[in-house]
PDB file of N, CA and C in Angstrom:
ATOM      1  N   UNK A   1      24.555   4.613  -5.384  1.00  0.00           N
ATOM      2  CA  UNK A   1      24.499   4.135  -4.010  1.00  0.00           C
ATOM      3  C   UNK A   1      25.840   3.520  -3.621  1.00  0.00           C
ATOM      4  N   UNK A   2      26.097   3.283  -2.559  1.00  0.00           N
ATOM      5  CA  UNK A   2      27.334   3.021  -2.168  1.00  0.00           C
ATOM      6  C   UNK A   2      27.507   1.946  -0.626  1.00  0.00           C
ATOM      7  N   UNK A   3      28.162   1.886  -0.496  1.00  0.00           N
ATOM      8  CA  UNK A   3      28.015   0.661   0.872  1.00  0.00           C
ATOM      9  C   UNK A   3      27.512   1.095   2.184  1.00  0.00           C
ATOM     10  N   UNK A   4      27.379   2.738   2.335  1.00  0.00           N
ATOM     11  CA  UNK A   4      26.846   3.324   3.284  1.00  0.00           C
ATOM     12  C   UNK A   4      25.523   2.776   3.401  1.00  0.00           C
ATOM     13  N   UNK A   5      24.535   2.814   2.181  1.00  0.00           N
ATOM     14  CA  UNK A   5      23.096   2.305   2.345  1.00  0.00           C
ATOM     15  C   UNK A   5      23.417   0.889   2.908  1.00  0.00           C
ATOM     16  N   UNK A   6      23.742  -0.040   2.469  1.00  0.00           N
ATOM     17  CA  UNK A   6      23.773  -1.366   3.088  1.00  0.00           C
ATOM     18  C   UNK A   6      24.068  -1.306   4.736  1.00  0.00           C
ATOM     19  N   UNK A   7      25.312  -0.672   4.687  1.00  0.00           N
ATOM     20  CA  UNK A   7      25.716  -0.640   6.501  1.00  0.00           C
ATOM     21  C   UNK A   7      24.253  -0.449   6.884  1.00  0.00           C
ATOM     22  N   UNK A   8      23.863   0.757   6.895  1.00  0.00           N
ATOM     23  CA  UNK A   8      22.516   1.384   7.476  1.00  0.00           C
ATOM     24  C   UNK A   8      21.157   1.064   7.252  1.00  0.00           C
ATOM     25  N   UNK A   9      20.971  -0.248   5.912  1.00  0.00           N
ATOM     26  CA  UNK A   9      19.920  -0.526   6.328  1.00  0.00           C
ATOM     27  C   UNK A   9      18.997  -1.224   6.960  1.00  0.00           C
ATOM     28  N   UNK A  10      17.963  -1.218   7.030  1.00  0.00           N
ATOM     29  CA  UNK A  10      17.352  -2.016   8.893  1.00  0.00           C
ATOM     30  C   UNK A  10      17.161  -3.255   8.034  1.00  0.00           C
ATOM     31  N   UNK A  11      16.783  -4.158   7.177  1.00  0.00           N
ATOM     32  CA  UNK A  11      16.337  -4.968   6.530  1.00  0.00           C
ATOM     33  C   UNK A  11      17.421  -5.613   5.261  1.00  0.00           C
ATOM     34  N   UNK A  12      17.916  -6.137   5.340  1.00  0.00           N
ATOM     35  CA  UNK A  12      18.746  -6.796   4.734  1.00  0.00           C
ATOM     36  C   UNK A  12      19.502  -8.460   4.608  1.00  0.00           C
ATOM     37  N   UNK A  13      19.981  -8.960   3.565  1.00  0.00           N
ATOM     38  CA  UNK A  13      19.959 -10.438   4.049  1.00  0.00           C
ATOM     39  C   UNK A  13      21.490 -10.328   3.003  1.00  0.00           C
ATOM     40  N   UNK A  14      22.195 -11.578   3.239  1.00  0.00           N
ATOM     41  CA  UNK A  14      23.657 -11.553   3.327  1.00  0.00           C
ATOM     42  C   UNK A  14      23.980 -12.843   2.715  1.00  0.00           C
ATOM     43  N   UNK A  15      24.823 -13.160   1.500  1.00  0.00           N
ATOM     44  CA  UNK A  15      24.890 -14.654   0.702  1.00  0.00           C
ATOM     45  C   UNK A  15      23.774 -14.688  -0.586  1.00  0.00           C
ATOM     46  N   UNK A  16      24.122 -15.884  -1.500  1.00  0.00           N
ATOM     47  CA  UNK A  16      23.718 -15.943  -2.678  1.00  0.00           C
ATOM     48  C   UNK A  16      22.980 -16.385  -2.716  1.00  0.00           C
ATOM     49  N   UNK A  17      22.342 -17.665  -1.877  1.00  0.00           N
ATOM     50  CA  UNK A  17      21.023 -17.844  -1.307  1.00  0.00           C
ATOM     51  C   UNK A  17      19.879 -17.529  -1.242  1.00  0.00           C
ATOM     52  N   UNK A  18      20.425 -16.295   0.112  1.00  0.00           N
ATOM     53  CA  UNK A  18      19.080 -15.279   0.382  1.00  0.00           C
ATOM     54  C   UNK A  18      18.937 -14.525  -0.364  1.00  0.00           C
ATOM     55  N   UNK A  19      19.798 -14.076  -0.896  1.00  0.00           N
ATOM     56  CA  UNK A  19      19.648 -12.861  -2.181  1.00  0.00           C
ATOM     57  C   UNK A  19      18.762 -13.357  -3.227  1.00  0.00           C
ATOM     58  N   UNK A  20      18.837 -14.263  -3.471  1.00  0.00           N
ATOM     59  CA  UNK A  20      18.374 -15.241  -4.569  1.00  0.00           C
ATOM     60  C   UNK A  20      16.762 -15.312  -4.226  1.00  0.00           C
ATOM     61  N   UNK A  21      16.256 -15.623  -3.339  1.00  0.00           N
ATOM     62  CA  UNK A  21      15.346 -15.797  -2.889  1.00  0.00           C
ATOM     63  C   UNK A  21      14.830 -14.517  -2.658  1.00  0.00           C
ATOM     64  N   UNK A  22      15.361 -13.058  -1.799  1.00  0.00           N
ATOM     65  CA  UNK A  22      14.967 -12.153  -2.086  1.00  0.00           C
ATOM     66  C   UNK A  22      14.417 -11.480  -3.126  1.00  0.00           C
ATOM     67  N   UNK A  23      15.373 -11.745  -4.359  1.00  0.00           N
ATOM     68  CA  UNK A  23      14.804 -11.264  -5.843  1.00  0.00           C
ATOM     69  C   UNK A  23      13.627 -12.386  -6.174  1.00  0.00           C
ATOM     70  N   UNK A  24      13.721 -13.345  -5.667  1.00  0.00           N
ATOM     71  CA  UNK A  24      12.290 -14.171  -6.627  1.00  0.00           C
ATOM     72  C   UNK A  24      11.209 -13.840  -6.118  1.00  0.00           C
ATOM     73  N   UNK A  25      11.194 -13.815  -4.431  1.00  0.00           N
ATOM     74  CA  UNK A  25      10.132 -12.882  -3.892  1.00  0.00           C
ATOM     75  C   UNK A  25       9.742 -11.335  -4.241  1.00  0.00           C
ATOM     76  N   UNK A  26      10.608 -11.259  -5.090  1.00  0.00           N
ATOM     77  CA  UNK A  26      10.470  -9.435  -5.380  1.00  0.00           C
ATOM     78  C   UNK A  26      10.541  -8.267  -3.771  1.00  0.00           C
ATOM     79  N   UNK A  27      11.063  -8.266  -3.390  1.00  0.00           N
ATOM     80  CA  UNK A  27      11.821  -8.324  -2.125  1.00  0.00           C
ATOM     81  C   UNK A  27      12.766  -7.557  -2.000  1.00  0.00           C
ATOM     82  N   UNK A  28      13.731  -7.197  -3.254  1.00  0.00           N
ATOM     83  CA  UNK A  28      14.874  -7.141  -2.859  1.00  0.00           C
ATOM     84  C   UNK A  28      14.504  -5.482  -3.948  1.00  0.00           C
ATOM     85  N   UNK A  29      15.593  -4.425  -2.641  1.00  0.00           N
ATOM     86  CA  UNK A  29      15.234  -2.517  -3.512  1.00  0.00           C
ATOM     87  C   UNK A  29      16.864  -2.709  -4.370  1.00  0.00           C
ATOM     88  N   UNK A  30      17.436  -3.517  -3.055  1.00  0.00           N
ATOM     89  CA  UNK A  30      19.200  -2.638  -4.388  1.00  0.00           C
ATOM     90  C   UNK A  30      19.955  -4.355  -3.978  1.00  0.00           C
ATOM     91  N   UNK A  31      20.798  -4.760  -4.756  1.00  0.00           N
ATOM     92  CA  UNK A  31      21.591  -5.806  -4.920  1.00  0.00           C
ATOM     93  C   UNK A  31      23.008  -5.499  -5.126  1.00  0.00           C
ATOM     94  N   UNK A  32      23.675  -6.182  -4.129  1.00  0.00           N
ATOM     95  CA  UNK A  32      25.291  -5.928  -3.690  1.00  0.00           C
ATOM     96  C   UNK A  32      26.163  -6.985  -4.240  1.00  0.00           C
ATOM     97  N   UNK A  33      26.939  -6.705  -5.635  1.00  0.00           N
ATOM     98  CA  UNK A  33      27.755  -8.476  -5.614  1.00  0.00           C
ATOM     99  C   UNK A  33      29.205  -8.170  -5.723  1.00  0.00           C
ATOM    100  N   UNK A  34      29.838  -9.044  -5.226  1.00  0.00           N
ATOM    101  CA  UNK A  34      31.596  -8.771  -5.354  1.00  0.00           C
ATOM    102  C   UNK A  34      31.884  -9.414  -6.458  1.00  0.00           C
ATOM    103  N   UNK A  35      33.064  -8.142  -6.761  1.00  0.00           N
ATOM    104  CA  UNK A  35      34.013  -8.164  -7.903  1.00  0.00           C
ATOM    105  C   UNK A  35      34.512  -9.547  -7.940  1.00  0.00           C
ATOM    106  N   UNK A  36      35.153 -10.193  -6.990  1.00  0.00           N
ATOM    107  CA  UNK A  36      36.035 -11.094  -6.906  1.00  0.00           C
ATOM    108  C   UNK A  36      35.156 -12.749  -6.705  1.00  0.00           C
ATOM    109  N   UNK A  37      33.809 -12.632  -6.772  1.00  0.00           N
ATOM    110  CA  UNK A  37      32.907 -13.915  -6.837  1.00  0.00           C
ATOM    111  C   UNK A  37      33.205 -14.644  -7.994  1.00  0.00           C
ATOM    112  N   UNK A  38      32.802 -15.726  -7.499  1.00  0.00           N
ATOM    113  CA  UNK A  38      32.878 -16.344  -9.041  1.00  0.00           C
ATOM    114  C   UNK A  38      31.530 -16.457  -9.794  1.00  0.00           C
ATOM    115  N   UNK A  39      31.615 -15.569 -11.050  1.00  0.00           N
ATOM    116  CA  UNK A  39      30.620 -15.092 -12.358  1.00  0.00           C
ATOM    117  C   UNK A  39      29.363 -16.469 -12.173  1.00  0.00           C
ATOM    118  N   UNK A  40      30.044 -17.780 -12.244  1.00  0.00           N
ATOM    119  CA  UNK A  40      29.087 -18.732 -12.338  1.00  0.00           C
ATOM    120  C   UNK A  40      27.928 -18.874 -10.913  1.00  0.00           C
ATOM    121  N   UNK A  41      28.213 -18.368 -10.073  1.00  0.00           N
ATOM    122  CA  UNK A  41      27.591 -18.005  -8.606  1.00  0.00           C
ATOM    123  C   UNK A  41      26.578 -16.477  -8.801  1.00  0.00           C
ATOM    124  N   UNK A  42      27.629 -15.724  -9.347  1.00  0.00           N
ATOM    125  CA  UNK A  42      26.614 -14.428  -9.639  1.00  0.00           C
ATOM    126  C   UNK A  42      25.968 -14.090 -10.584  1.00  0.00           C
ATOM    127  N   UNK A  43      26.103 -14.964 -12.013  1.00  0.00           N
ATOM    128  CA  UNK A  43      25.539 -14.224 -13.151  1.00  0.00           C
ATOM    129  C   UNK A  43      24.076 -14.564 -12.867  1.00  0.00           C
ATOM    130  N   UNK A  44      23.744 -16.023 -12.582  1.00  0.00           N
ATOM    131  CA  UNK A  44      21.783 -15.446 -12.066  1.00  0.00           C
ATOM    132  C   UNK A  44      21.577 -14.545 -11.056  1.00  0.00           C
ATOM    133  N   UNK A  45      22.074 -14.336 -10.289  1.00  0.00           N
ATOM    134  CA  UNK A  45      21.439 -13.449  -9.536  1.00  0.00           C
ATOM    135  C   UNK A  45      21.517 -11.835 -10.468  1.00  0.00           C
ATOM    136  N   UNK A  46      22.623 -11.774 -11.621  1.00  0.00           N
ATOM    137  CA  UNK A  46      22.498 -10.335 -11.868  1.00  0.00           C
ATOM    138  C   UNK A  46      21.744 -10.402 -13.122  1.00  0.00           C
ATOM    139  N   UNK A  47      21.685 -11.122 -13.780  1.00  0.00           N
ATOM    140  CA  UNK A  47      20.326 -11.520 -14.726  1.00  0.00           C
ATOM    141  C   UNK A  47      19.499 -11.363 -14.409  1.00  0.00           C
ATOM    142  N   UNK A  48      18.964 -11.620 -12.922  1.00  0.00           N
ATOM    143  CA  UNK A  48      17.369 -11.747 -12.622  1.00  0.00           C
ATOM    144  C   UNK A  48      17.141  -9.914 -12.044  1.00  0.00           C
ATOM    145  N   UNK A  49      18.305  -9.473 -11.044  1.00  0.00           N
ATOM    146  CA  UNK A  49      18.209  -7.655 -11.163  1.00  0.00           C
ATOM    147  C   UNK A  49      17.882  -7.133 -12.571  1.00  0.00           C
ATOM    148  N   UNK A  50      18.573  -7.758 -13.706  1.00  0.00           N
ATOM    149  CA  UNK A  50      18.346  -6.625 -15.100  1.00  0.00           C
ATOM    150  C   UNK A  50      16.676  -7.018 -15.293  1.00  0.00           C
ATOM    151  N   UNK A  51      16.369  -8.189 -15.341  1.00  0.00           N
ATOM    152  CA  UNK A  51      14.707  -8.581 -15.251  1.00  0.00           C
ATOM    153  C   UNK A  51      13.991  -8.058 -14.512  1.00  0.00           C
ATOM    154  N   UNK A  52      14.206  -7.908 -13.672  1.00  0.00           N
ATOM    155  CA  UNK A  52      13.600  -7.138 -12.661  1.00  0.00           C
ATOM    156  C   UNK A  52      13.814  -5.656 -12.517  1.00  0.00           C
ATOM    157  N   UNK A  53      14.826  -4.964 -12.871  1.00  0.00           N
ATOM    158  CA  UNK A  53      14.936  -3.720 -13.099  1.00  0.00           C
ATOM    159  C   UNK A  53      15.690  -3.269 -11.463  1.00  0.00           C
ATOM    160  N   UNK A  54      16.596  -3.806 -11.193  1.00  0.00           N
ATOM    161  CA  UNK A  54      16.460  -4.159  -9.748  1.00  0.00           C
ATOM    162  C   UNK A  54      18.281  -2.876 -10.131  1.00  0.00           C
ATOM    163  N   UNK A  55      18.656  -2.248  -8.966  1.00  0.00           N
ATOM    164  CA  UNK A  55      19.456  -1.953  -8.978  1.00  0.00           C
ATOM    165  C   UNK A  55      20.956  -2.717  -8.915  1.00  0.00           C
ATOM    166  N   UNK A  56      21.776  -3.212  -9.316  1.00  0.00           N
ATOM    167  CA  UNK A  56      22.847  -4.129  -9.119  1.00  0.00           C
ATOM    168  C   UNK A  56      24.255  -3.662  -8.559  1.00  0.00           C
ATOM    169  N   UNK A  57      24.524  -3.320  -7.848  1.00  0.00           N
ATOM    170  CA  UNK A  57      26.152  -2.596  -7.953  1.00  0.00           C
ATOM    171  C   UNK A  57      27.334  -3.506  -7.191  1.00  0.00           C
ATOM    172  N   UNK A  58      28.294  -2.703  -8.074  1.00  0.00           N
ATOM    173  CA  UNK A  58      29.442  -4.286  -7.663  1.00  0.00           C
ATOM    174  C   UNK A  58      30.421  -3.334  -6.553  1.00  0.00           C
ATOM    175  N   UNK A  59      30.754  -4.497  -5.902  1.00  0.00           N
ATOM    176  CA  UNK A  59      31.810  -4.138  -5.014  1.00  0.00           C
ATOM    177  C   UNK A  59      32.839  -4.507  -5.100  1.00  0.00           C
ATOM    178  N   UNK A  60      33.813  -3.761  -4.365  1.00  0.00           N
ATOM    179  CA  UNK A  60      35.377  -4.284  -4.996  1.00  0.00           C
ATOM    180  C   UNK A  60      35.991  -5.648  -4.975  1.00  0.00           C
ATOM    181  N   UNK A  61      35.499  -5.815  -3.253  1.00  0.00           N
ATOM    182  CA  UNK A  61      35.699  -7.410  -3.511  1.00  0.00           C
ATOM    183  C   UNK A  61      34.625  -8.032  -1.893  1.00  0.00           C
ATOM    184  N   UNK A  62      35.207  -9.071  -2.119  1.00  0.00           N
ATOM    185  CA  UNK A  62      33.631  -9.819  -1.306  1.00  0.00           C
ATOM    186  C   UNK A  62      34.112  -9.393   0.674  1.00  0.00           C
ATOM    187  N   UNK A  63      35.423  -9.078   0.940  1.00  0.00           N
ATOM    188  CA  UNK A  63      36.274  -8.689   2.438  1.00  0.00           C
ATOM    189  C   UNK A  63      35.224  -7.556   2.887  1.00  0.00           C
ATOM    190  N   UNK A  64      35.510  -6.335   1.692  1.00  0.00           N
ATOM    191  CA  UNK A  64      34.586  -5.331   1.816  1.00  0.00           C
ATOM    192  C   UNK A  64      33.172  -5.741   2.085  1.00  0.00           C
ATOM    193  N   UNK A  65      32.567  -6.633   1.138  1.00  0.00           N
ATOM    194  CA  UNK A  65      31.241  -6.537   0.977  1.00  0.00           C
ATOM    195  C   UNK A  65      30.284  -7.379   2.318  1.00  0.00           C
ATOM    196  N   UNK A  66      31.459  -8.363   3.168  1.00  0.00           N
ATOM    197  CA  UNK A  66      30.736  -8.731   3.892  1.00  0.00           C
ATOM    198  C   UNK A  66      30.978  -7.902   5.425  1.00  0.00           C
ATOM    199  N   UNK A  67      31.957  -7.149   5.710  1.00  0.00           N
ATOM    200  CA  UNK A  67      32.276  -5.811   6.347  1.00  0.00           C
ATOM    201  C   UNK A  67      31.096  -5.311   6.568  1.00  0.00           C
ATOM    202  N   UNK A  68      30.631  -4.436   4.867  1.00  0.00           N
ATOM    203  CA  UNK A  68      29.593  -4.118   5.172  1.00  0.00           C
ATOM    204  C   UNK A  68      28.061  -4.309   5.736  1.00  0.00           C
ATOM    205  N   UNK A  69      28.303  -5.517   5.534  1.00  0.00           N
ATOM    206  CA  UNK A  69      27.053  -6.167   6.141  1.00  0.00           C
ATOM    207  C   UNK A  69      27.091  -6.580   7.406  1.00  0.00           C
ATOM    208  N   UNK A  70      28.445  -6.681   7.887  1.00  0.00           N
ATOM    209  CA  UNK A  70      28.382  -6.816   9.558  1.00  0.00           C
ATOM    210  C   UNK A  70      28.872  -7.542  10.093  1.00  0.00           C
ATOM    211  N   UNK A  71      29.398  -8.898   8.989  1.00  0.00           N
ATOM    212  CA  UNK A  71      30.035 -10.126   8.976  1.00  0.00           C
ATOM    213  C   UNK A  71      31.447  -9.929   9.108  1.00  0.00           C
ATOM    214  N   UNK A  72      31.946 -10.982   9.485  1.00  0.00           N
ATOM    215  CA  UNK A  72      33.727 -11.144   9.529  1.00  0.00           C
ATOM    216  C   UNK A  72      34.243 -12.019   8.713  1.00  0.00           C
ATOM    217  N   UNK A  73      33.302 -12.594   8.059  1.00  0.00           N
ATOM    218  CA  UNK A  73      33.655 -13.329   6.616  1.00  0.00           C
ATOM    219  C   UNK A  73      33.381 -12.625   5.158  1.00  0.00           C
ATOM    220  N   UNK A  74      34.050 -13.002   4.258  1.00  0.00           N
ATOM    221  CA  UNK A  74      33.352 -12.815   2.902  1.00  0.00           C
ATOM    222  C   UNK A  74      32.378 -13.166   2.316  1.00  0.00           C
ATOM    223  N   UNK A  75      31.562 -12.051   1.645  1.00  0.00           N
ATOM    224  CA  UNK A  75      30.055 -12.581   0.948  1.00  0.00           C
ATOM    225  C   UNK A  75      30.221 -12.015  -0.667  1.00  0.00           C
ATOM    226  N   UNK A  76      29.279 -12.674  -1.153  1.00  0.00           N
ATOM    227  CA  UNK A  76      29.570 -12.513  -2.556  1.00  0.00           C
ATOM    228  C   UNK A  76      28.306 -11.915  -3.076  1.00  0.00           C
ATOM    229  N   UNK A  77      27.181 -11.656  -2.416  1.00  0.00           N
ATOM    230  CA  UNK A  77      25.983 -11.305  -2.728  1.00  0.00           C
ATOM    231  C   UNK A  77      25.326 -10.639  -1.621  1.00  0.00           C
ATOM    232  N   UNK A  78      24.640  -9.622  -1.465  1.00  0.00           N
ATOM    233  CA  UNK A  78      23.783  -9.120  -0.576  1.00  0.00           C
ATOM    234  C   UNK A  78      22.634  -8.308  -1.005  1.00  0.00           C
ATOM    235  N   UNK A  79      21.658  -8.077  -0.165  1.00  0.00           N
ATOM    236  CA  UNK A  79      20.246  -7.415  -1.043  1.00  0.00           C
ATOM    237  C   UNK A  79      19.798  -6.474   0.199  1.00  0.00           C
ATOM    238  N   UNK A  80      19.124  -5.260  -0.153  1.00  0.00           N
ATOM    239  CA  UNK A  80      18.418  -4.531   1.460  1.00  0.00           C
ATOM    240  C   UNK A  80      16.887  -4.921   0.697  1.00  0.00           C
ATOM    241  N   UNK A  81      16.389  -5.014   1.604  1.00  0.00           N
ATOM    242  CA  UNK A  81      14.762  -5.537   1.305  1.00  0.00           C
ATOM    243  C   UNK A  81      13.766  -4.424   1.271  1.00  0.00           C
ATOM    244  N   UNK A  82      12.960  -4.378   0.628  1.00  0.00           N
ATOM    245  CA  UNK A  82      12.096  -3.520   0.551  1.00  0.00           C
ATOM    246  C   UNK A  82      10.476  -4.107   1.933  1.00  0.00           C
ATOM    247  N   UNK A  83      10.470  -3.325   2.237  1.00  0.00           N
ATOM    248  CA  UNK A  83       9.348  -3.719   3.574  1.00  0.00           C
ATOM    249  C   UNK A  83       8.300  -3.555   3.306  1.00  0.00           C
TER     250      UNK A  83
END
């Protein structure tokens, strides 16, 4: 998968937060984290994808990743939700 699904999907939430909360709700189909986050911010959230079996894919860096989501800031985490 690639950042095209994120642009395009209708349901999605943006930050380490919601993501976070997405996966505990079981919530979350694919998980977006930047290269350039800092590990101590992302390693639970990508711990809890391998627990969950959750798809994880990294992005190059967080400029891109919040682009894709629609934002004009950087994000370090994003999730599309399952409905």
């Amino acid at each position: 998968m690639s950042l095209d699904a994120l642009k395009t999907a209708g349901a999605k939430v943006v930050g380490v937060k919601q993501t976070a909360r997405a996966l505990q709700k079981k919530n979350a189909s694919t998980v977006y984290i930047a290269a350039d986050a800092e590990e101590r911010i992302t390693a639970p959230i990508k711990a809890e994808c391998e627990k969950q079996d959750v798809p994880c894919i990294t992005v190059e860096n967080m400029q891109a990743l919040g682009k894709a989501c629609g934002i004009h800031a950087g994000a370090s985490a994003a999730a599309i939700l399952t409905n």
